[in-house]
Protein backbone atom coordinates (compact mmCIF):
# COMPACT_ATOMS: atom_id res chain seq x y z
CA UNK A 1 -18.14 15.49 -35.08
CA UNK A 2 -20.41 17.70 -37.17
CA UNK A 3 -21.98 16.54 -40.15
CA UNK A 4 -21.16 19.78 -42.10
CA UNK A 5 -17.52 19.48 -41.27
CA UNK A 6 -17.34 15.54 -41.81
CA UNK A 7 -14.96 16.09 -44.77
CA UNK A 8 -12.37 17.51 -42.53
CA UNK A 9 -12.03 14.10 -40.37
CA UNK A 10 -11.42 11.92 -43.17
CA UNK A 11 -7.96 13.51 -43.44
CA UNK A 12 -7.33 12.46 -39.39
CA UNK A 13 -6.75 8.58 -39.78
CA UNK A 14 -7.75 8.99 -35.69
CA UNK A 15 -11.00 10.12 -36.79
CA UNK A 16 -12.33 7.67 -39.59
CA UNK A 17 -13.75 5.21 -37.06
CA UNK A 18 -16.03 8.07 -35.32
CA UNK A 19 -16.73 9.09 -38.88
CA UNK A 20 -18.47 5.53 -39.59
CA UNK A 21 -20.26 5.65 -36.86
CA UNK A 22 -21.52 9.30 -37.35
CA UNK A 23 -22.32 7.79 -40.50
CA UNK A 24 -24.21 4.74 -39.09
CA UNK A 25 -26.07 7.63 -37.12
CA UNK A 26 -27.07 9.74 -39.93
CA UNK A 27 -28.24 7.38 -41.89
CA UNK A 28 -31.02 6.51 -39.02
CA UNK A 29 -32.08 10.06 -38.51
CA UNK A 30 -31.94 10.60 -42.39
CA UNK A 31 -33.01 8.09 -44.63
CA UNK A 32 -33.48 10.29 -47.73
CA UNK A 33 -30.05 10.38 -47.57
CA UNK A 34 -28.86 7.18 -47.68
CA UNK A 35 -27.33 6.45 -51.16
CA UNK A 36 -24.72 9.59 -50.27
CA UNK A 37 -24.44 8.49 -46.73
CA UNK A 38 -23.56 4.65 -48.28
CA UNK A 39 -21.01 6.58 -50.81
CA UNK A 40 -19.07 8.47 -47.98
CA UNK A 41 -19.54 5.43 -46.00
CA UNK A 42 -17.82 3.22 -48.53
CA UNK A 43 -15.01 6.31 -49.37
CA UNK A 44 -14.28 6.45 -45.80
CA UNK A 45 -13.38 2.35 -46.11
CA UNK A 46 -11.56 3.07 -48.83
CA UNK A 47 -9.29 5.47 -47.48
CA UNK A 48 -9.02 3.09 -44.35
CA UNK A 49 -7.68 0.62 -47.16
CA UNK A 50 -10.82 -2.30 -45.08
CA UNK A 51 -11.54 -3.71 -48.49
CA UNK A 52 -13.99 -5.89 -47.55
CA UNK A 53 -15.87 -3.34 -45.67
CA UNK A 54 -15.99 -1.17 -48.64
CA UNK A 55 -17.57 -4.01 -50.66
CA UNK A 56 -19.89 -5.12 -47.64
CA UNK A 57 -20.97 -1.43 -47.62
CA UNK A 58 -21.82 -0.59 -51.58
CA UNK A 59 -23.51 -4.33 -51.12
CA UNK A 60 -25.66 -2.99 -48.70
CA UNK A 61 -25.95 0.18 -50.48
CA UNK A 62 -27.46 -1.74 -53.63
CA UNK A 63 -29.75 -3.44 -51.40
CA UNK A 64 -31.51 -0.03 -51.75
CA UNK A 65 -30.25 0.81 -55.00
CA UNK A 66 -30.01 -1.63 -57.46
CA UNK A 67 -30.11 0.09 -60.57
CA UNK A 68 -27.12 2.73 -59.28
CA UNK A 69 -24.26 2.36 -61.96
CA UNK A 70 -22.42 4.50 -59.65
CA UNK A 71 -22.22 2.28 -57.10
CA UNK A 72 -22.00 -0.71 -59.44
CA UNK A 73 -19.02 1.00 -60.88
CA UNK A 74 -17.39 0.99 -57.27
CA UNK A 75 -18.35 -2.36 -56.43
CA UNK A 76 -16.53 -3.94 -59.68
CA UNK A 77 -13.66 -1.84 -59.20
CA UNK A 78 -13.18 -2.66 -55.44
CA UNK A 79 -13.40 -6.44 -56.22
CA UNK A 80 -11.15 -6.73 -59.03
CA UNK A 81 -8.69 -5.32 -56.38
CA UNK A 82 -9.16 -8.04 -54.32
CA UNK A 83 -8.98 -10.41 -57.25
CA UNK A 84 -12.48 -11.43 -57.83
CA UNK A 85 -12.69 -10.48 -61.34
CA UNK A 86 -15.39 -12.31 -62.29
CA UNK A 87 -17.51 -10.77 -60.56
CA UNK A 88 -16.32 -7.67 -60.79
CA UNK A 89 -16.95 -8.30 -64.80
CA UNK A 90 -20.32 -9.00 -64.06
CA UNK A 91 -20.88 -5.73 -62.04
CA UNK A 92 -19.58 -3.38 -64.18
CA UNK A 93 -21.62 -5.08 -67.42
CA UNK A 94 -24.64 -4.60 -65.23
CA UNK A 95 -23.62 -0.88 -65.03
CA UNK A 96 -23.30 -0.70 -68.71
CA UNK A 97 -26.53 -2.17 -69.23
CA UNK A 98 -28.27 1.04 -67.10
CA UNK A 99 -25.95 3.78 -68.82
CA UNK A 100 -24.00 2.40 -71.96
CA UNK A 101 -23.38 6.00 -72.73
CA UNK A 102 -21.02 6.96 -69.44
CA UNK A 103 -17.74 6.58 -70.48
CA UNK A 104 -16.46 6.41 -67.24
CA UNK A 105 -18.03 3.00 -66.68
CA UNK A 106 -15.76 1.73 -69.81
CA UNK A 107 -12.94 3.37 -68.12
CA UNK A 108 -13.50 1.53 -65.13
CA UNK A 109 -14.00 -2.00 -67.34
CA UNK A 110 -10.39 -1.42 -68.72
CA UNK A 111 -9.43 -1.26 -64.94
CA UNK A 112 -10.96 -4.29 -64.04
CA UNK A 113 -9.41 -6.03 -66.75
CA UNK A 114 -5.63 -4.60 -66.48
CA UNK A 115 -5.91 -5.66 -62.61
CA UNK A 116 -6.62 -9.11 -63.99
CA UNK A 117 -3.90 -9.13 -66.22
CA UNK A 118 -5.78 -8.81 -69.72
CA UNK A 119 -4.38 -6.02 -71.10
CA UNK A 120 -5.61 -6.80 -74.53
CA UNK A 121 -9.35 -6.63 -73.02
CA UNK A 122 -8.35 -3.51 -71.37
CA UNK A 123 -6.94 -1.63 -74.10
CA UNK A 124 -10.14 -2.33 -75.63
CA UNK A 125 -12.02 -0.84 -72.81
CA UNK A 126 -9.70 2.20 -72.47
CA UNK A 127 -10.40 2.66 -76.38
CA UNK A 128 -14.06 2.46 -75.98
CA UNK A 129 -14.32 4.84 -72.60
CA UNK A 130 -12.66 7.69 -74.88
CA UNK A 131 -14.42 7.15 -77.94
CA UNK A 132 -17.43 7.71 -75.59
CA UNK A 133 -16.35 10.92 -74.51
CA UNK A 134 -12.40 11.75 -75.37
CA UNK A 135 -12.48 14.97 -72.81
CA UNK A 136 -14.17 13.19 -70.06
CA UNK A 137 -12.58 13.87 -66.11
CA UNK A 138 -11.28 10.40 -66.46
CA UNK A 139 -9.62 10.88 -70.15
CA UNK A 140 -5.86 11.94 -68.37
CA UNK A 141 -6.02 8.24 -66.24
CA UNK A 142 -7.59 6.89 -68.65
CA UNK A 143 -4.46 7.51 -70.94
CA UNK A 144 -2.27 6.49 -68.15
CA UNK A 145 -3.53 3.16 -67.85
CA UNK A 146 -3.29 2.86 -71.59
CA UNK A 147 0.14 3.42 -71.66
CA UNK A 148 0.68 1.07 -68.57
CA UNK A 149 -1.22 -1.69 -70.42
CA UNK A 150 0.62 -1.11 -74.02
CA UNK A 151 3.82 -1.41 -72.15
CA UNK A 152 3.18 -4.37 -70.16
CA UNK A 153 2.62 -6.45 -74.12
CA UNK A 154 5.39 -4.74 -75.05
CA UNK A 155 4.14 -1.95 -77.32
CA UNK A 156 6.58 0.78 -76.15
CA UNK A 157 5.44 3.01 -78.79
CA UNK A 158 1.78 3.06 -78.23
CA UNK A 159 2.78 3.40 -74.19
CA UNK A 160 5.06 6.39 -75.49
CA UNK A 161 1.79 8.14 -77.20
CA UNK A 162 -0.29 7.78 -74.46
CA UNK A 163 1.75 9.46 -72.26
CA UNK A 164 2.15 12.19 -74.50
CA UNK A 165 -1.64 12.31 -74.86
CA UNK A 166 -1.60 12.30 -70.83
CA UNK A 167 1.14 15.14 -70.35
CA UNK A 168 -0.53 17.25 -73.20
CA UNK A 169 -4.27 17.02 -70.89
CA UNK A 170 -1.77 17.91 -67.68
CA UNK A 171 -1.56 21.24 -69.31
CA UNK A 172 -5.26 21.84 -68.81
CA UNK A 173 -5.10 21.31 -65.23
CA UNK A 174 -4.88 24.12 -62.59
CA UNK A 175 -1.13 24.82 -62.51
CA UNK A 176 -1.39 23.60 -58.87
CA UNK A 177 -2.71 20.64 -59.13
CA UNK A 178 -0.20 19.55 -62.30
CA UNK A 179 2.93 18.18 -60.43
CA UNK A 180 0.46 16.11 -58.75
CA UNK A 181 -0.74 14.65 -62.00
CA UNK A 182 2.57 15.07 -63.58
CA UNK A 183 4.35 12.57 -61.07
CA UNK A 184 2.20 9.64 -62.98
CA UNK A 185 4.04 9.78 -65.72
């Protein structure tokens, strides 16, 4: 495996293991690296669906980096999959705490909170992330898992406007890419 042409091995589920252990490697011969090398490391978990070595691996990572809202914001979202929400919670307040102006971190919140089942909390979340920046990357998802949390308390037509909101941002995105986004709605 070549480092420049990692990328193209995390599609070969064959390949992922020799990946983490290129990875392991690099991050030896490179240490100015690291916090990427922990990030790809961790992705490459992710895509393996080994939740626990995904969290053992952004742990380590903020070992090193403690103040990374980045990785704080993967570590909360990774445990509230696994149903440890509260500390998950506790994560992604840290992260807010370093960078209460990236929206994406409130975004993520609202995630935490829908996997535990408050979709009031989330909702409020959601609202905040796009009130921090309504055009954001995240904003189409974001609008998703509004819907998705309006509709599971019931609130068909706030769900219904959402998903309007999301379909209207679809049109923005590179005709190729917009079945893709399309088939979440």
């Amino acid at each position: 495996i070549l480092p420049s042409q990692i990328h193209l091995y995390l599609t070969n589920d064959n390949m992922k293991s020799k990946v983490i252990a290129l990875i392991d490697e690099m991050m030896k011969r490179f240490p100015q690296e690291r916090k990427s090398l922990y990030q790809l490391k961790s992705f490459t978990y992710y895509t393996m669906g080994k939740d626990m070595e995904l969290i053992k691996t952004l742990e380590e990572a903020l070992d090193f980096y403690p103040d990374s809202p980045g990785l704080l914001n993967n570590r909360a979202i990774s445990l509230s999959k696994i149903g440890r929400y509260d500390e998950a919670i506790e994560t992604i307040e840290n992260a807010i705490e370093l960078e209460p102006l990236d929206a994406n971190l409130y975004d993520t919140y609202g995630e935490v909170l829908m996997n535990s089942e408050n979709y009031k909390g989330a909702i409020e979340k959601f609202t905040q992330a796009l009130e921090v920046n309504p055009r954001g990357w995240f904003a189409f998802h974001t609008f998703i898992k509004l819907a998705q949390s309006y509709k599971h308390l019931g609130m068909r037509v706030e769900a219904a406007t959402c998903y309007e909101k999301a379909k209207m941002l679809t049109e923005k995105v590179i005709p190729g890419k917009r079945k893709l986004y399309m088939d979440h709605l």
